[in-house]
C-alpha atoms as a PDB file:
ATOM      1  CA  UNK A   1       6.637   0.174  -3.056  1.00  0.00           C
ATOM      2  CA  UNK A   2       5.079  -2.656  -0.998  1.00  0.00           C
ATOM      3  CA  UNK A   3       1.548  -2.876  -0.552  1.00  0.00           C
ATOM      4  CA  UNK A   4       0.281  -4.244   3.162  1.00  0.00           C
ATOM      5  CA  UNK A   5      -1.388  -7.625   2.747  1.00  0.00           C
ATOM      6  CA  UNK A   6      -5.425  -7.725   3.334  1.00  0.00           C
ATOM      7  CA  UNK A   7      -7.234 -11.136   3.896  1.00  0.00           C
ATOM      8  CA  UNK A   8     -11.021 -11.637   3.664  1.00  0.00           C
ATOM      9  CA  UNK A   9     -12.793 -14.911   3.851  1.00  0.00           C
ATOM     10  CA  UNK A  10     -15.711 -15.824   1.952  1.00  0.00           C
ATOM     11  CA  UNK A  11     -17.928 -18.951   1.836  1.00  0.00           C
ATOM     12  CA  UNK A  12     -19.039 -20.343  -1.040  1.00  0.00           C
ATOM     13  CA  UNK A  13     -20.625 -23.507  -2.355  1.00  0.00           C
ATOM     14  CA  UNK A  14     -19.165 -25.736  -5.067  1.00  0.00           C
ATOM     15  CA  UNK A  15     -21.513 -26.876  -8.270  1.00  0.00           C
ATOM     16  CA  UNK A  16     -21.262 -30.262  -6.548  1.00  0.00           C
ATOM     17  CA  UNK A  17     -22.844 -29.005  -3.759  1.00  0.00           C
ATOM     18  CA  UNK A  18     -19.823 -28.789  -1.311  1.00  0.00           C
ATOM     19  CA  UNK A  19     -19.258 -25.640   1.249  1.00  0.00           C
ATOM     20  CA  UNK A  20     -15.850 -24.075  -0.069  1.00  0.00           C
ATOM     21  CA  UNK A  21     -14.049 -21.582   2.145  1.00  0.00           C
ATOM     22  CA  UNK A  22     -12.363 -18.963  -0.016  1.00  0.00           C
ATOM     23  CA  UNK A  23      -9.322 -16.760   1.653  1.00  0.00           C
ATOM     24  CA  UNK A  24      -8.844 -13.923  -0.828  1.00  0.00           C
ATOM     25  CA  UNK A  25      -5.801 -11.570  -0.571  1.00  0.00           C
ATOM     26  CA  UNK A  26      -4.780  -8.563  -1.347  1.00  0.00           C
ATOM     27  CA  UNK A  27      -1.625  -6.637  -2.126  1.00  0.00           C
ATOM     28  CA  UNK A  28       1.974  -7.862  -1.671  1.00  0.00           C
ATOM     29  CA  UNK A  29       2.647 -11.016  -0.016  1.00  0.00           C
ATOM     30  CA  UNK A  30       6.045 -10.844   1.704  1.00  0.00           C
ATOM     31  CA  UNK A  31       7.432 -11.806   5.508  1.00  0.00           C
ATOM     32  CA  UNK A  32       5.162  -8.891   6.777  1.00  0.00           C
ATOM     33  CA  UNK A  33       2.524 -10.663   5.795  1.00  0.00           C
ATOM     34  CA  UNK A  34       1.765 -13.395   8.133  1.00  0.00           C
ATOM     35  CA  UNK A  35      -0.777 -12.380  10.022  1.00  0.00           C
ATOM     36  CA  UNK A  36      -2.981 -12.098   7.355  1.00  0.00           C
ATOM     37  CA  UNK A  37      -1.624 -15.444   5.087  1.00  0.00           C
ATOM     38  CA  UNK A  38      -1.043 -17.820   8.284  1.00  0.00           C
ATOM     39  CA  UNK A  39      -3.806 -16.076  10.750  1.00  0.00           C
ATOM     40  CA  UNK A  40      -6.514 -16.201   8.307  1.00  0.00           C
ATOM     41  CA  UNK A  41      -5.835 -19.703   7.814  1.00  0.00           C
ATOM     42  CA  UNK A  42      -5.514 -20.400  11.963  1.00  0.00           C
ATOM     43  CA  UNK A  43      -8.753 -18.802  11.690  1.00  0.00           C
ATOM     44  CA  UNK A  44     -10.825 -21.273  10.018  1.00  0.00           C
ATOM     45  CA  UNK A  45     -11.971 -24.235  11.889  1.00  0.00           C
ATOM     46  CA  UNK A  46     -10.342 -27.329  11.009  1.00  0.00           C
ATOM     47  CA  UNK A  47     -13.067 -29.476  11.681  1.00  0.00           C
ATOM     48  CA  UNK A  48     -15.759 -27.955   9.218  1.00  0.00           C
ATOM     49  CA  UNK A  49     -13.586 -26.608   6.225  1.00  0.00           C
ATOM     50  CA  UNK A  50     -12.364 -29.335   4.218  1.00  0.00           C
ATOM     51  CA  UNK A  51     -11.638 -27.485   1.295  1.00  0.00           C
ATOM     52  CA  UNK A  52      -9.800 -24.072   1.291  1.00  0.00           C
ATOM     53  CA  UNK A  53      -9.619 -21.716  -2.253  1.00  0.00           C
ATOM     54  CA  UNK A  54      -6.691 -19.179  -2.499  1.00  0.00           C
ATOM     55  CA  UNK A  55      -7.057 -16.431  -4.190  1.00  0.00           C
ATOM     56  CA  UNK A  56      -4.446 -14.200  -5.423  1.00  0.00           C
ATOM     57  CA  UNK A  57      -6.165 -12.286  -8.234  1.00  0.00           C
ATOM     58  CA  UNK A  58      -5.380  -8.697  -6.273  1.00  0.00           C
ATOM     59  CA  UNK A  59      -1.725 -10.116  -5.201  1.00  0.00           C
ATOM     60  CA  UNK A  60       1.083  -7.968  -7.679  1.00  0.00           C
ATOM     61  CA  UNK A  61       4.222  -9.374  -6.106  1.00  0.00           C
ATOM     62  CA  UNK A  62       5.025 -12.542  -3.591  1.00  0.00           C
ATOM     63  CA  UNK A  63       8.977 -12.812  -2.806  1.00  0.00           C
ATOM     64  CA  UNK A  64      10.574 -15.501  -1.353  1.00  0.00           C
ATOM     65  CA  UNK A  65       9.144 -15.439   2.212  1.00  0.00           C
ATOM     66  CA  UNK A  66       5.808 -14.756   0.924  1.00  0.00           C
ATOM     67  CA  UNK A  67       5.698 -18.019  -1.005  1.00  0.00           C
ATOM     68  CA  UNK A  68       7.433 -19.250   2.358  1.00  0.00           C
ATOM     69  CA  UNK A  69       3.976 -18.489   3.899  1.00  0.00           C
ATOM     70  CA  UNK A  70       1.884 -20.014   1.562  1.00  0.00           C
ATOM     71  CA  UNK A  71       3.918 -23.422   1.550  1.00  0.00           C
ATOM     72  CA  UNK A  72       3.186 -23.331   5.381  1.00  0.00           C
ATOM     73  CA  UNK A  73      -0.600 -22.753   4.957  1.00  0.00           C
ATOM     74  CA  UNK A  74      -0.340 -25.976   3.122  1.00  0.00           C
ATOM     75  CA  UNK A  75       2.091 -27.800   5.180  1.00  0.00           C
ATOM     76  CA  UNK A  76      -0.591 -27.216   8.094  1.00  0.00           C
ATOM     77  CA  UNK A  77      -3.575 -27.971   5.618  1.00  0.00           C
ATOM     78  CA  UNK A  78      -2.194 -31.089   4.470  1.00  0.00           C
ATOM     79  CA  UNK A  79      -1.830 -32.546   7.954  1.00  0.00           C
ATOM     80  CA  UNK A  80      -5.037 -30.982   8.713  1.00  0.00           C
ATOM     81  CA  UNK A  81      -6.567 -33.026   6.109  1.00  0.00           C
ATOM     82  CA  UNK A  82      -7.915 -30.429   4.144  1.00  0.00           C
ATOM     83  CA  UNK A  83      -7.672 -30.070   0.164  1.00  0.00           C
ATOM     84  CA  UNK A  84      -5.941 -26.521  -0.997  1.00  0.00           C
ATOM     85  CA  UNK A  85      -7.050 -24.994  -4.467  1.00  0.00           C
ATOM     86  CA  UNK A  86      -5.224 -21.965  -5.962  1.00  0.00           C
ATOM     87  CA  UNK A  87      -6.460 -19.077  -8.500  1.00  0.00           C
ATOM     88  CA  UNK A  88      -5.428 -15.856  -9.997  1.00  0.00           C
ATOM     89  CA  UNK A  89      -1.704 -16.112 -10.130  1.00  0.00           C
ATOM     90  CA  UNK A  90      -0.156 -14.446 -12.654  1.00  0.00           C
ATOM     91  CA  UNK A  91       2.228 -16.646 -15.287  1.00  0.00           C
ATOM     92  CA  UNK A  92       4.907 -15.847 -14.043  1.00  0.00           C
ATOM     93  CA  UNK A  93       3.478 -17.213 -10.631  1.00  0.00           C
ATOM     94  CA  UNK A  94       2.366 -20.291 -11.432  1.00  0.00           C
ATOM     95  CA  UNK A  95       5.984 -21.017 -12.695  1.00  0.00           C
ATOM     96  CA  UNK A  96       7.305 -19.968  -9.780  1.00  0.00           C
ATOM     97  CA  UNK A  97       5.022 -22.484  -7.620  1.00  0.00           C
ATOM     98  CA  UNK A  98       5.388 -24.926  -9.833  1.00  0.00           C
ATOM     99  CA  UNK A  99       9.280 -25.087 -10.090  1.00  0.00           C
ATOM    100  CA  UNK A 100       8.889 -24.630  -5.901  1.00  0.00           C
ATOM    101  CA  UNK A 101       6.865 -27.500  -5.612  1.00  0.00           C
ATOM    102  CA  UNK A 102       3.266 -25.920  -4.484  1.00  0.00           C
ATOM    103  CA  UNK A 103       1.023 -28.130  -7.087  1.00  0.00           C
ATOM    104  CA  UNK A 104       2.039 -31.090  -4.736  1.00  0.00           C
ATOM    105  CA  UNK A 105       0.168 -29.807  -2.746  1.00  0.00           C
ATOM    106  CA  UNK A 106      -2.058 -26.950  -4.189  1.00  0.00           C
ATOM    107  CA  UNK A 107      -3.961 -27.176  -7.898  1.00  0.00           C
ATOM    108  CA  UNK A 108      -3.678 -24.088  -9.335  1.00  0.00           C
ATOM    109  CA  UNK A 109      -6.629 -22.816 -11.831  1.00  0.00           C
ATOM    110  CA  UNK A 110      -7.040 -19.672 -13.737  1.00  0.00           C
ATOM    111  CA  UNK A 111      -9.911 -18.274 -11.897  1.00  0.00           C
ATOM    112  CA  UNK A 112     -12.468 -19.157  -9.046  1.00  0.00           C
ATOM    113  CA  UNK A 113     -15.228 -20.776 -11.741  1.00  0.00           C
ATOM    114  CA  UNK A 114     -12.438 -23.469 -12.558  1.00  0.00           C
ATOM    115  CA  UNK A 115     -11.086 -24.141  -9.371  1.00  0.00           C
ATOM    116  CA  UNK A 116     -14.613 -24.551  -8.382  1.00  0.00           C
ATOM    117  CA  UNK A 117     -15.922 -26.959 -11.258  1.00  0.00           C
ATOM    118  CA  UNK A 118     -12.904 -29.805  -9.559  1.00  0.00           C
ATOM    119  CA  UNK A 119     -14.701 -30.012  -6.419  1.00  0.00           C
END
């Protein structure tokens, strides 16, 4: 049974010093889910956030046009400028983004500490 997708946004600051913007989901991640992968990103200002954290530690499943979504995020991010960090994918997960090609454009760190600590 599918779960609906939930979005928050939180703002953080990295140990560097550096405002972070964190978009943290929730539930599956599938076609349904755009409005809360690709609006929560259209609602960040692309001007101030320079660096966006995903994270997916309450995501249980992503199928194929879920990870669809999250390659556009970055698509748009990348020409936006703006540096993408991942966190709290399961293993299998990460294989799947890395075999898809996501760590082109997306590092992808165990949890939010680690992602943090590269900024």
């Amino acid at each position: 049974m599918q779960t609906d997708t939930k979005a928050k946004t939180d703002q953080l600051t990295s140990p560097s010093g550096q405002p972070v913007t964190v978009l943290r989901f929730e539930g599956d991640i599938s076609s349904a889910s755009k409005d809360a992968v690709i609006g929560s990103y259209h609602g960040l200002s692309k001007q101030t956030v320079k660096t966006v954290l995903l994270d997916f530690t309450k995501v249980e499943y992503i199928n194929s046009s879920g990870i669809a979504l999250v390659i556009q995020l970055l698509m748009e991010a990348a020409n936006a400028g703006q540096k993408v960090l991942a966190f709290g994918l399961s293993a299998h997960f990460q294989t799947v983004f890395t075999m898809v090609g996501i760590t082109k454009y997306a590092g992808l760190f165990p949890d939010q500490a680690a992602a943090l600590a590269t900024i």
